[in-house]
N, C-alpha and C. Protein backbone atom coordinates (compact mmCIF):
# COMPACT_ATOMS: atom_id res chain seq x y z
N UNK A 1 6.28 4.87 23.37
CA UNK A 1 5.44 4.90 22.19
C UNK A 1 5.81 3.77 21.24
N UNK A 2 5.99 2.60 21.91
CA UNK A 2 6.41 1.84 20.85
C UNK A 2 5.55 1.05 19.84
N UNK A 3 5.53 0.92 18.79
CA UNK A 3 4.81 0.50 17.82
C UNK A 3 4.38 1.66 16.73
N UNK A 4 4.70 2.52 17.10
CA UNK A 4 4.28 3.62 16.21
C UNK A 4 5.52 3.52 15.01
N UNK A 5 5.31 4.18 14.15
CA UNK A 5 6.29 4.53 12.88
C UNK A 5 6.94 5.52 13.27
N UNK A 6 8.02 5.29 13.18
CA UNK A 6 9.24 6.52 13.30
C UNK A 6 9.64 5.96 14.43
N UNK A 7 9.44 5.09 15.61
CA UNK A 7 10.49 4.70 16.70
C UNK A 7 11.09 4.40 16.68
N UNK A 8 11.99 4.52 15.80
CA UNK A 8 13.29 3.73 15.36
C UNK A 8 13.92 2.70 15.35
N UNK A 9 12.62 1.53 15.63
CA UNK A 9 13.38 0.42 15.13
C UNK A 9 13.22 -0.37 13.82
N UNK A 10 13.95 -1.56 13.73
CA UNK A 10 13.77 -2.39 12.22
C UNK A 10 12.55 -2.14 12.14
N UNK A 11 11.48 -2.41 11.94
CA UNK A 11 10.40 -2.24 11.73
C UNK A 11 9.35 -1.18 11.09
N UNK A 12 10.21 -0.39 11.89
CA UNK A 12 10.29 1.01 11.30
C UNK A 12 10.80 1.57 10.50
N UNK A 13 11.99 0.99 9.33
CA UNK A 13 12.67 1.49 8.71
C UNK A 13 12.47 0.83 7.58
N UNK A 14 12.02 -0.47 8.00
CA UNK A 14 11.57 -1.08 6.57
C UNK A 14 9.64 -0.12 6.36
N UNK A 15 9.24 0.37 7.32
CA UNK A 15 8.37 0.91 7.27
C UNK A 15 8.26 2.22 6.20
N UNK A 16 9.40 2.84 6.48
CA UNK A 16 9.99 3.77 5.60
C UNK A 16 10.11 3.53 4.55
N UNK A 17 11.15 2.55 4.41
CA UNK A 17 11.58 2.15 2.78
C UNK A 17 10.06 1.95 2.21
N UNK A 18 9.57 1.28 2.38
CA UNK A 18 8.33 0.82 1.87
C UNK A 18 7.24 2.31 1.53
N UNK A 19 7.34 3.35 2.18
CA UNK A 19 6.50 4.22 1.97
C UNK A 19 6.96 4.85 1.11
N UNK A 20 5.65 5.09 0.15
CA UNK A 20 5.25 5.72 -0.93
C UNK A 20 4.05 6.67 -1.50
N UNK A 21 3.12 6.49 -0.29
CA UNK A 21 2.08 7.40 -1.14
C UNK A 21 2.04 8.55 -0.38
N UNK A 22 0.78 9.56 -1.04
CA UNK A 22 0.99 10.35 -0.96
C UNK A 22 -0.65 10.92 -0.56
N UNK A 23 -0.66 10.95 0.78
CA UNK A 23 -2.38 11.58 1.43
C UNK A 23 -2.11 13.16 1.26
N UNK A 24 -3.49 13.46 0.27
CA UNK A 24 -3.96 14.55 0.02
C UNK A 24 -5.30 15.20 1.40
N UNK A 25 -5.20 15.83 1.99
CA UNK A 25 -6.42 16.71 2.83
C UNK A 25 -6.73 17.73 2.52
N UNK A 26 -7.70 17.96 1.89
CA UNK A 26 -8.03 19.21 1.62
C UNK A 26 -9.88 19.17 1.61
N UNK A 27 -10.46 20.31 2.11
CA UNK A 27 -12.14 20.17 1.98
C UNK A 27 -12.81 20.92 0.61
N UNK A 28 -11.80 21.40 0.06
CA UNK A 28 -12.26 21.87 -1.04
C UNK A 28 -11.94 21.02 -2.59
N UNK A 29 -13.20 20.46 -2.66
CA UNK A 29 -13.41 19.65 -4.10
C UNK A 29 -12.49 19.70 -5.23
N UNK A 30 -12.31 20.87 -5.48
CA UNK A 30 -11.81 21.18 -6.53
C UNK A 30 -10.11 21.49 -6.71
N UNK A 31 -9.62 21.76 -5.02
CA UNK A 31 -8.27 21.87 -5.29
C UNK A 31 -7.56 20.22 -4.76
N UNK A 32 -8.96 19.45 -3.99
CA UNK A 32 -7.90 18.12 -3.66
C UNK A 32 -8.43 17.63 -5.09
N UNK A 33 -9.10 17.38 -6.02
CA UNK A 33 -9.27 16.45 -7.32
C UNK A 33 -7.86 17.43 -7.94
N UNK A 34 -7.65 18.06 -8.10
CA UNK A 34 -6.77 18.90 -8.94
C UNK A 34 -5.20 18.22 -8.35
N UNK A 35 -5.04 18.39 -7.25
CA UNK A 35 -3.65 17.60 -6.45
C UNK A 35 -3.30 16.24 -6.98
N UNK A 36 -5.00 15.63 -6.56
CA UNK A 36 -5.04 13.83 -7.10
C UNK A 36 -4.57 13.99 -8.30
N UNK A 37 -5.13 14.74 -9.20
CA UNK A 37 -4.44 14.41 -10.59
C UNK A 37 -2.99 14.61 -10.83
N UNK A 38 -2.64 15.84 -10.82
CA UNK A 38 -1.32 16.14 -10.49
C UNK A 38 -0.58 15.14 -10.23
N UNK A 39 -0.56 15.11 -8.68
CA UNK A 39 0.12 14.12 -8.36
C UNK A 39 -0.04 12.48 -8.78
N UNK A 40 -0.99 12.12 -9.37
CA UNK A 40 -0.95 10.63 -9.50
C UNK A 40 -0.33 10.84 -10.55
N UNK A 41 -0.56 11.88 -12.00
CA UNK A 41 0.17 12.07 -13.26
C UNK A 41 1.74 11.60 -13.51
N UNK A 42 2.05 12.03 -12.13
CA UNK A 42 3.92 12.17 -11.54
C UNK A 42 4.05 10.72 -11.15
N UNK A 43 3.06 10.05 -10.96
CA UNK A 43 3.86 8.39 -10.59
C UNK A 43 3.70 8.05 -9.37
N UNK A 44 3.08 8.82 -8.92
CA UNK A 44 2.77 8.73 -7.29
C UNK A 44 1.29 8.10 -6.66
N UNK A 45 1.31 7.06 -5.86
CA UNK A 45 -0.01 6.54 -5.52
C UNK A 45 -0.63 7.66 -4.18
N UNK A 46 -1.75 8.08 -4.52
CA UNK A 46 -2.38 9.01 -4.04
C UNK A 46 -3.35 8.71 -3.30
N UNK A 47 -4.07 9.33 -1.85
CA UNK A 47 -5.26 9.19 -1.05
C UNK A 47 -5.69 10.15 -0.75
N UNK A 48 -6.59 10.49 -1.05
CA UNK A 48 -7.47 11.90 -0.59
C UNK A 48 -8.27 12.02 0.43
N UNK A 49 -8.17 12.56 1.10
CA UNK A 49 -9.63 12.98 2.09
C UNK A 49 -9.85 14.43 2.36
N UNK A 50 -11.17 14.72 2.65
CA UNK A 50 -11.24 16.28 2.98
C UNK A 50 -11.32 16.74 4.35
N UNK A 51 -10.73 16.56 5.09
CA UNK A 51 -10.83 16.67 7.10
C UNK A 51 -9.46 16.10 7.70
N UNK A 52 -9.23 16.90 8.10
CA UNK A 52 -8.11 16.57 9.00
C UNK A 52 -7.92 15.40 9.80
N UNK A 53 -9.13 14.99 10.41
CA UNK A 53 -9.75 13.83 10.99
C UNK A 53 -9.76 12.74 10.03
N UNK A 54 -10.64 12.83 9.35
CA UNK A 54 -10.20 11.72 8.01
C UNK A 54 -8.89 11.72 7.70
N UNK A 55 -7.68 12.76 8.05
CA UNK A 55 -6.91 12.18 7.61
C UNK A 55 -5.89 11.17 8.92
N UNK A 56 -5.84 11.59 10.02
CA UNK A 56 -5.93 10.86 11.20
C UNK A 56 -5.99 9.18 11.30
N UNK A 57 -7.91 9.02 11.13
CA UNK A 57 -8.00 8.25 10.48
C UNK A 57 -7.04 7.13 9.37
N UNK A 58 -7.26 7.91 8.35
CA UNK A 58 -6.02 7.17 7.15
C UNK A 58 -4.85 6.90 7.93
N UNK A 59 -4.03 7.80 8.66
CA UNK A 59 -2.87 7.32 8.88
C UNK A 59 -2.78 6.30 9.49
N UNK A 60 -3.57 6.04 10.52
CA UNK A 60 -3.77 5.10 11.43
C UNK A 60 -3.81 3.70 10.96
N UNK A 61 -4.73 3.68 9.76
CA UNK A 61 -4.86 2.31 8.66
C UNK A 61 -4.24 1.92 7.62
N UNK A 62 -2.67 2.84 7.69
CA UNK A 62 -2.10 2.60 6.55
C UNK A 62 -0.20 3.13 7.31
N UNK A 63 0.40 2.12 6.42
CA UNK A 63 1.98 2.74 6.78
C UNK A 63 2.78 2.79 5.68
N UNK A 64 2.09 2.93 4.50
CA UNK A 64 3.19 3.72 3.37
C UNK A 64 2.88 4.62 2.95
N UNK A 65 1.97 5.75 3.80
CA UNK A 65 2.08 6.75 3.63
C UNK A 65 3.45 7.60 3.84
N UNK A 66 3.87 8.43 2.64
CA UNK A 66 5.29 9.13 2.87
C UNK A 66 5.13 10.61 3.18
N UNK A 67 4.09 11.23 2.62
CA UNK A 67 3.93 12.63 2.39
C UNK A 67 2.60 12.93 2.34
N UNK A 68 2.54 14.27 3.59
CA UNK A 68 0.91 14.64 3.77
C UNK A 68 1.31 15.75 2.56
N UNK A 69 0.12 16.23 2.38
CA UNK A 69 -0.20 17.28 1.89
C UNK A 69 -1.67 17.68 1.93
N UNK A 70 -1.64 18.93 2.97
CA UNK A 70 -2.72 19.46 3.58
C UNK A 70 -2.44 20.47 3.82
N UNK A 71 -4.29 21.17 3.76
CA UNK A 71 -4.76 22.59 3.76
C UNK A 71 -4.53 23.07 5.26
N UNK A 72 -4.41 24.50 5.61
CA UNK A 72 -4.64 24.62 7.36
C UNK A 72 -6.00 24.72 8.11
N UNK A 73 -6.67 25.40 6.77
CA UNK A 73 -8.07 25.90 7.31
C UNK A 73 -9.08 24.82 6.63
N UNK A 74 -9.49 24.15 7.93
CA UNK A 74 -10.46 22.90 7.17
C UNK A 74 -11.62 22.73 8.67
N UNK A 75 -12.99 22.89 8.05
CA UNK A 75 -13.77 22.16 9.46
C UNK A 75 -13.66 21.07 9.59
N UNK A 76 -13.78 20.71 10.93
CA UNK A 76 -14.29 19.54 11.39
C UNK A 76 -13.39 19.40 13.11
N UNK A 77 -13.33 18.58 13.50
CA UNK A 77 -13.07 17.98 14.92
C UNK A 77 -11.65 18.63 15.31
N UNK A 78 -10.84 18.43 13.78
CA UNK A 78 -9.58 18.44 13.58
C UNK A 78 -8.93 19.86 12.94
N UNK A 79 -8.27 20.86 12.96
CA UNK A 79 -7.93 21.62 11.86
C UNK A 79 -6.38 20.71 11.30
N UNK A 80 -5.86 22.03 10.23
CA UNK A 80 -4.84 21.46 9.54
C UNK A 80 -3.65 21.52 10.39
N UNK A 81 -3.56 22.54 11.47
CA UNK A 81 -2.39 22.39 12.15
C UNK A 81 -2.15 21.18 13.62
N UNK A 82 -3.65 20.97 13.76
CA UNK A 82 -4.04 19.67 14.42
C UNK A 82 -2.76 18.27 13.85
N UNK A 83 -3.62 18.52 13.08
CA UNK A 83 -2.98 17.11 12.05
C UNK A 83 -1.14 17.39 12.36
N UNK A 84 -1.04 18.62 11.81
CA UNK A 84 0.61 18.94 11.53
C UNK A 84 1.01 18.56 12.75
N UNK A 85 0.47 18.93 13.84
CA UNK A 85 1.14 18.72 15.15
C UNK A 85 1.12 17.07 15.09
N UNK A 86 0.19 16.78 15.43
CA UNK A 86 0.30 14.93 15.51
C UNK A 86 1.16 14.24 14.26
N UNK A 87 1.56 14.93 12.93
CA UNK A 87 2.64 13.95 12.58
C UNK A 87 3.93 14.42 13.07
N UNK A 88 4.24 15.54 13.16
CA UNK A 88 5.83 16.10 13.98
C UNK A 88 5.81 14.96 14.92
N UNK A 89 4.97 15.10 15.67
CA UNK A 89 4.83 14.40 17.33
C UNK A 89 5.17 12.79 17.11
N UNK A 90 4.41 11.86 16.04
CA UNK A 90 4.35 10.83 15.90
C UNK A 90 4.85 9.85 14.65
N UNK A 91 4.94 11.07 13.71
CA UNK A 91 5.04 10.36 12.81
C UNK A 91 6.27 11.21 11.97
N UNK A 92 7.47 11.76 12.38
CA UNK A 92 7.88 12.55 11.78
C UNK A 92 8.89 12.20 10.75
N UNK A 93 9.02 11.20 10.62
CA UNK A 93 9.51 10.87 8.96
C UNK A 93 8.93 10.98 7.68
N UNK A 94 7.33 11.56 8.12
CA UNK A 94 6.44 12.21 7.29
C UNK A 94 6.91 13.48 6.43
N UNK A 95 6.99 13.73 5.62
CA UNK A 95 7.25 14.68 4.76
C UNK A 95 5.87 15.58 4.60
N UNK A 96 5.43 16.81 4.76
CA UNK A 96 4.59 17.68 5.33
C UNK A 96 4.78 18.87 4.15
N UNK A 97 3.56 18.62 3.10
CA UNK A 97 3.49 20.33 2.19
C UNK A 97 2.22 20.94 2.81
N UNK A 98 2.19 22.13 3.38
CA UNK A 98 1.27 22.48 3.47
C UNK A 98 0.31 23.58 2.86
N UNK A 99 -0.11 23.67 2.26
CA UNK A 99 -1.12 24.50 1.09
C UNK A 99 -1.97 25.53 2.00
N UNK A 100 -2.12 27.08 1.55
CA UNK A 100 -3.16 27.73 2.58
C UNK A 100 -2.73 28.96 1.82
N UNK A 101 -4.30 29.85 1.71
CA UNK A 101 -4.32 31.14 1.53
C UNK A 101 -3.84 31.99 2.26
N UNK A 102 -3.61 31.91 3.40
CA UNK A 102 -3.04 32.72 4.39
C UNK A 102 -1.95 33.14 3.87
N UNK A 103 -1.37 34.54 4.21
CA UNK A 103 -0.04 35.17 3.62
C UNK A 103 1.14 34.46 4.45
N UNK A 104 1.26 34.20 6.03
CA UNK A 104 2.02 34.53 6.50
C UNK A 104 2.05 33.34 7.65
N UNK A 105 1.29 32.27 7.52
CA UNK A 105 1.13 30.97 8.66
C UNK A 105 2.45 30.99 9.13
N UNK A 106 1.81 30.85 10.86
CA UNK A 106 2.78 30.57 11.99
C UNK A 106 3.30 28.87 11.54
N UNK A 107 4.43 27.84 11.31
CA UNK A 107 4.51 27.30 11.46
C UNK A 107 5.77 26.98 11.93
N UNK A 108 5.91 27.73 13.37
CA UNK A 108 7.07 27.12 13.66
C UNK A 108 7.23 25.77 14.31
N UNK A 109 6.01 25.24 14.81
CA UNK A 109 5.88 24.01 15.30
C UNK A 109 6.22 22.90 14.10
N UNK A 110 6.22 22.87 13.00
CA UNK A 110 6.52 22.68 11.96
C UNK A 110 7.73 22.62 11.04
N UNK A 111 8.99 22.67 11.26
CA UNK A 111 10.02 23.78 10.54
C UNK A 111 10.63 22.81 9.46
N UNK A 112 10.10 21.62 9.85
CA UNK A 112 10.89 21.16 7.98
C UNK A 112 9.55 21.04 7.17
N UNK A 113 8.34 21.51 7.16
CA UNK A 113 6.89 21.36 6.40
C UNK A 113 7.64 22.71 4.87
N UNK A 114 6.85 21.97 4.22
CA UNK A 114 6.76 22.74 2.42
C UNK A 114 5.64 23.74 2.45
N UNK A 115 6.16 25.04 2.38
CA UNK A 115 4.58 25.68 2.25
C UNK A 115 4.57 26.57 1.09
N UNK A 116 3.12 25.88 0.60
CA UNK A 116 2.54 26.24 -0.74
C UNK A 116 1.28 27.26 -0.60
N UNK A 117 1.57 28.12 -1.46
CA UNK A 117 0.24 29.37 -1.45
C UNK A 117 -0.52 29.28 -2.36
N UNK A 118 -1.75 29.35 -1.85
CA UNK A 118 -3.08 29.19 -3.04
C UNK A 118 -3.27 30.59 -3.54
N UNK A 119 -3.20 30.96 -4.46
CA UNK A 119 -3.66 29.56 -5.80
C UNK A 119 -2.05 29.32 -5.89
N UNK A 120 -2.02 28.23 -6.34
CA UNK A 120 -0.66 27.66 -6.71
C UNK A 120 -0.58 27.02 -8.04
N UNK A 121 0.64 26.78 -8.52
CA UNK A 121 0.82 26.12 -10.14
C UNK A 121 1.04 24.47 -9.84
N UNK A 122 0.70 23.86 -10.75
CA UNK A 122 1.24 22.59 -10.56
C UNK A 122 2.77 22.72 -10.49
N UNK A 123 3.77 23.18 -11.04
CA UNK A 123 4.95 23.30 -10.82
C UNK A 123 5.35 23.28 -8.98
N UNK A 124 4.15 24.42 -8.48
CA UNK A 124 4.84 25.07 -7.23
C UNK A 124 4.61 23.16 -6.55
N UNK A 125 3.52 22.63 -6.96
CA UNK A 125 3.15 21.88 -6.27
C UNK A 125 4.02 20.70 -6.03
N UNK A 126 4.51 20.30 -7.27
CA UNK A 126 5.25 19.11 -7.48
C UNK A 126 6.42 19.18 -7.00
N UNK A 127 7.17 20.55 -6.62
CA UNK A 127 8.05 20.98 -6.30
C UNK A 127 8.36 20.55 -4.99
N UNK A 128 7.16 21.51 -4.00
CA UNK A 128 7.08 20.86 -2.78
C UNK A 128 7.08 19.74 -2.40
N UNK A 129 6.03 18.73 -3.33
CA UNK A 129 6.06 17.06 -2.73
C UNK A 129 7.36 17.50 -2.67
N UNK A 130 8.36 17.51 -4.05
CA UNK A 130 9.68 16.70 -4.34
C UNK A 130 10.16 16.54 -3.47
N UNK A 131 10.42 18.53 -2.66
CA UNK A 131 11.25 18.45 -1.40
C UNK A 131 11.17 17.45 -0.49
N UNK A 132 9.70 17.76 -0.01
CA UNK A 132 9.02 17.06 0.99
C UNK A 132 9.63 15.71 0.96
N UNK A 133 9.44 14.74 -0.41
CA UNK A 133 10.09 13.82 0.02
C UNK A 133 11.67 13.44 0.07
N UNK A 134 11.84 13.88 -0.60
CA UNK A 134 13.38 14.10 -0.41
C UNK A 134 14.07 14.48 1.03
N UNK A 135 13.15 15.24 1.67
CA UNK A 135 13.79 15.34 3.03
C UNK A 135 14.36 14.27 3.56
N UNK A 136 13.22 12.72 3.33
CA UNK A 136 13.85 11.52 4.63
C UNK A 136 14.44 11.10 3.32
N UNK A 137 14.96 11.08 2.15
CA UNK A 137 15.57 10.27 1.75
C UNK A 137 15.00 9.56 0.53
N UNK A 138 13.69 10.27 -0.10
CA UNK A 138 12.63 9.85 -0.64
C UNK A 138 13.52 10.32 -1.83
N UNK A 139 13.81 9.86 -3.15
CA UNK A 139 13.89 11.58 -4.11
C UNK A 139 13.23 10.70 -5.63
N UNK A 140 11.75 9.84 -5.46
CA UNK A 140 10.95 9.89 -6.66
C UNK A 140 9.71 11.12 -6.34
């Protein structure tokens, strides 16, 4: 898999250092504009899309992305655990919050992801990025 982000070489690490933003997925209007704000408020450069696929997409055309943050339950081609699986798999220096009404999401395929319950506070939210990025080493 070489050329991808996270294969561990130079390239890849300056890939890292360099990442900073922060892709929002969510299909609901009102809780990804609410994130965007949030999170851009905090200092953070932000990308939104509503589809899992769109967010696919994005990753593909961009490498300072640091931190997803995405819904589970989303239509389209793609769901949210779609996505989750393909950054573990490919991209796992990704930092992963994942947001969902569900009480009790399976994510063990997942086990360093942030999970946030809707409705949530901006607190819960900012919290999670933090972790999230802080996991690889991130801690703005």
């Amino acid at each position: 898999m070489s050329g991808l982000m996270g294969d561990g070489g130079p390239e890849s690490s300056r890939r890292r250092d360099a990442a900073s933003a922060v892709l929002i997925v969510e299909d609901n209007d009102l809780v990804r504009e609410m994130c965007t704000i949030v999170l851009r408020e905090s200092g953070r450069e932000i990308r939104a899309v509503n589809s899992a696929t769109d967010a696919r997409d994005a990753l593909d055309a961009a490498d300072d992305i640091a931190i997803v943050v995405t819904d589970l339950t989303m239509p389209g081609e793609w769901t949210g655990p779609d996505l989750i699986r393909h950054l573990v798999a490919t991209r796992p220096h990704i930092g992963i919050v994942v947001t969902t009404g569900m009480l009790d999401p399976d994510l063990s395929y997942a086990p360093t992801a942030e999970l946030v319950h809707k409705p949530f506070s901006v607190e819960q939210l900012l919290g999670a990025v933090q972790r999230a990025g802080s996991a690889d080493g991130d801690e703005t």
